[in-house]
Protein backbone atom coordinates (compact mmCIF):
# COMPACT_ATOMS: atom_id res chain seq x y z
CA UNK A 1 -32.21 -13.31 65.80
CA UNK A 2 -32.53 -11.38 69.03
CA UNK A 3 -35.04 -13.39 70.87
CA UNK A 4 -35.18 -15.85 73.62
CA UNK A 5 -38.42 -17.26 73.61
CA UNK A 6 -39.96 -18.39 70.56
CA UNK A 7 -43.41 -17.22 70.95
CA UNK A 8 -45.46 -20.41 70.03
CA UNK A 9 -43.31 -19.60 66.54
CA UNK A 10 -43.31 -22.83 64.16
CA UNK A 11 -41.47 -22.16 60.50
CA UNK A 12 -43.26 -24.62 58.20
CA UNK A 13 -40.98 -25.51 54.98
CA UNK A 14 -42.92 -27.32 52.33
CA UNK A 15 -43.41 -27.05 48.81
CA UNK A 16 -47.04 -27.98 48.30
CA UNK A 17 -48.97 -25.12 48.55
CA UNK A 18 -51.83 -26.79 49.46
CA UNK A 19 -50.27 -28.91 52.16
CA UNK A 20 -48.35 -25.39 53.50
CA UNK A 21 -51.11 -23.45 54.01
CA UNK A 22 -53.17 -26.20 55.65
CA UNK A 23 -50.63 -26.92 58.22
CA UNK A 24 -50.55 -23.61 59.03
CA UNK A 25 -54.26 -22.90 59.74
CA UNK A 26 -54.16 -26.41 61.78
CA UNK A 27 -51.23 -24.17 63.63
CA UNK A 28 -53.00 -20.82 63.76
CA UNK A 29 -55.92 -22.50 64.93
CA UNK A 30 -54.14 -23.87 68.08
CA UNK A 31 -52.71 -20.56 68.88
CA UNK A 32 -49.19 -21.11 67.02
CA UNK A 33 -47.78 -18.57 64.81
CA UNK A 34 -47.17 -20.54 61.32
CA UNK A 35 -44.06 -19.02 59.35
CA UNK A 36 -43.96 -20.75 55.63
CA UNK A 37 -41.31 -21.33 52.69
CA UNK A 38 -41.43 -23.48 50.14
CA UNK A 39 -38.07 -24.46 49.84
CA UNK A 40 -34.64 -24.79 52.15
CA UNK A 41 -33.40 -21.08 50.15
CA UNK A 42 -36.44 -19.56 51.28
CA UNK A 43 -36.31 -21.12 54.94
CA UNK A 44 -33.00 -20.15 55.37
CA UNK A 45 -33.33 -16.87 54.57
CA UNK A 46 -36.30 -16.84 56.95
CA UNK A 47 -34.26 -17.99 59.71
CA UNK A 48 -31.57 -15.70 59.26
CA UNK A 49 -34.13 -12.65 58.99
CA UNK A 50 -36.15 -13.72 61.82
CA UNK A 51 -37.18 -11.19 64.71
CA UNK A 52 -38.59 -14.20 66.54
CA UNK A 53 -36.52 -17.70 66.73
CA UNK A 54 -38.81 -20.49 65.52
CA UNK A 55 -39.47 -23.06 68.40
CA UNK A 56 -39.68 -25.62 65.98
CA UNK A 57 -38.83 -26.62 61.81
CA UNK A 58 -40.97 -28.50 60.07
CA UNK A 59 -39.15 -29.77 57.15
CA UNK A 60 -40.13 -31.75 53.76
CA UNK A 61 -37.46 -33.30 52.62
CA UNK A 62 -38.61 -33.47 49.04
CA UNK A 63 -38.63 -30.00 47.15
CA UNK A 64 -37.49 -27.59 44.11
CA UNK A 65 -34.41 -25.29 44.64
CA UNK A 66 -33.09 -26.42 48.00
CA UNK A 67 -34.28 -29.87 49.08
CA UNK A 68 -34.51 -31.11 52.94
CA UNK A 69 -31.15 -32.84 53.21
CA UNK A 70 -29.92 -29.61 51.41
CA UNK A 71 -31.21 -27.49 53.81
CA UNK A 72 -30.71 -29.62 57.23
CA UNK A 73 -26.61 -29.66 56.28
CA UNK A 74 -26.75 -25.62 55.43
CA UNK A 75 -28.52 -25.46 58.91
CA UNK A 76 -26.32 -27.45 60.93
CA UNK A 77 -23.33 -25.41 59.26
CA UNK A 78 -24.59 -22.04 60.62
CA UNK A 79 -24.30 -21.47 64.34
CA UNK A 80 -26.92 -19.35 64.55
CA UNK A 81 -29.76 -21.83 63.90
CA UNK A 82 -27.95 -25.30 64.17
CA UNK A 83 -29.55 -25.62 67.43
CA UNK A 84 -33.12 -25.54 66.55
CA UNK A 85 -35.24 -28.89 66.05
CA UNK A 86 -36.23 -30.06 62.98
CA UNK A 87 -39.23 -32.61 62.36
CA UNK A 88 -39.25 -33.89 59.13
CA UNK A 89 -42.72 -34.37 56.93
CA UNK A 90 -42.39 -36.64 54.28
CA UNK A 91 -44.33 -39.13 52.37
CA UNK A 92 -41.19 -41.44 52.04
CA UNK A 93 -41.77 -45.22 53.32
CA UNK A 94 -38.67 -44.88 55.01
CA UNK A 95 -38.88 -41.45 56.58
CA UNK A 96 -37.60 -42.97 59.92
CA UNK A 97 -33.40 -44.24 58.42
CA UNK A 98 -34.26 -40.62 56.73
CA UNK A 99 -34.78 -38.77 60.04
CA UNK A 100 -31.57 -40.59 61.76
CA UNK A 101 -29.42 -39.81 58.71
CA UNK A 102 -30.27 -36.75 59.08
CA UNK A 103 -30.42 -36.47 62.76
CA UNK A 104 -33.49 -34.84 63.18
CA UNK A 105 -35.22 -34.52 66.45
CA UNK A 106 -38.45 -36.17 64.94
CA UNK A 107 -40.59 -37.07 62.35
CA UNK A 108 -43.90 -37.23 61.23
CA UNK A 109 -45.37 -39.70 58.02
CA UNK A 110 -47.69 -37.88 55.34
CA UNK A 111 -50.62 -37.51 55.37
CA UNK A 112 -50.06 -35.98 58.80
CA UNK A 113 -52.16 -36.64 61.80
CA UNK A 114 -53.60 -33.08 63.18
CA UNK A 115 -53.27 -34.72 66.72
CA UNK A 116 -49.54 -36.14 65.88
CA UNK A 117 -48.76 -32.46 64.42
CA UNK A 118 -50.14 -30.43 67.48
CA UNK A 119 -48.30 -33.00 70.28
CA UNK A 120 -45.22 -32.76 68.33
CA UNK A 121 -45.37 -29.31 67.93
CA UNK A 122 -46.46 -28.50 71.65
CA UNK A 123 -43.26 -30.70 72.74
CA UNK A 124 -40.80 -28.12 71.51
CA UNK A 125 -43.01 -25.18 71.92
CA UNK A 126 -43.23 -26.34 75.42
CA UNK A 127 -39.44 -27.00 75.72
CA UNK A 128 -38.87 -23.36 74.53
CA UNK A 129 -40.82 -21.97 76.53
CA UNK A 130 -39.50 -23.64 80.00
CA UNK A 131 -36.18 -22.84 79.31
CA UNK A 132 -36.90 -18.87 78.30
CA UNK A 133 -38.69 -18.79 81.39
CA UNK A 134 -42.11 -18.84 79.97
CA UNK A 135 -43.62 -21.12 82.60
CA UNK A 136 -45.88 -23.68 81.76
CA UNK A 137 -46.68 -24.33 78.10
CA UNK A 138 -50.22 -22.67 77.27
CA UNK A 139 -53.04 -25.65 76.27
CA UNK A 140 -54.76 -26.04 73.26
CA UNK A 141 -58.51 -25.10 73.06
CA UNK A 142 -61.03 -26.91 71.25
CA UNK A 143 -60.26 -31.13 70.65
CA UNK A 144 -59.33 -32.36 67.75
């Protein structure tokens, strides 16, 4: 990866189609720029292919192939994308011991609140940007 900002960038790992592709119009329709895989394989080799540094993971933790807690150990292994947060999405009653086990920056409960999604994901957008020397964080249009 070669950049230093991550250009409103949020890579959304889920295995539900449905659920994927919904979260990413929620983030396309607030100006973010939604990057998807279905699974921690796929997600990986996102990240490690990636012109533009996601600001921001959005991680199930249940799914085929490579599962969250798969994937969140194979990130925090490689140096080169250790450092970027992960907020998990799962539908688990006890997402929260599952987000400190994991030590995640975050988490959010299934179904997902659009408002809960967009604040979370403007706090490390806006992070990202302020310390690439973006300025201040762009606002949302519209209210939802």
């Amino acid at each position: 990866m070669t950049a230093t900002s991550c250009d409103r960038t949020v890579l959304v790992v889920e295995d539900d189609r449905e659920v994927r592709d919904a979260i990413a119009e929620v983030l396309a329709d607030s100006e973010y720029k939604a990057v998807a895989a279905s699974n921690g394989v796929e997600a990986l080799e996102q990240l490690r292919n990636a012109a533009i540094r996601p600001c921001l993971i959005l991680l199930d933790v249940m799914m085929p192939t490579m599962d969250g807690w798969e994937f969140r150990a194979e990130q925090q292994r490689d140096p080169a994308v250790k450092d970027i947060p992960v907020v998990l999405l799962s539908a688990h009653t006890d997402v929260r011991s599952a987000a400190a086990e994991m030590a995640v920056a975050g988490f959010l409960a299934k179904p997902v609140a659009i408002d809960s999604l967009l604040e979370t994901v403007e706090r490390f957008c806006a992070i990202d940007s302020a310390t690439a020397g973006g300025g201040a964080p762009r606002k949302r249009s519209g209210g939802t």
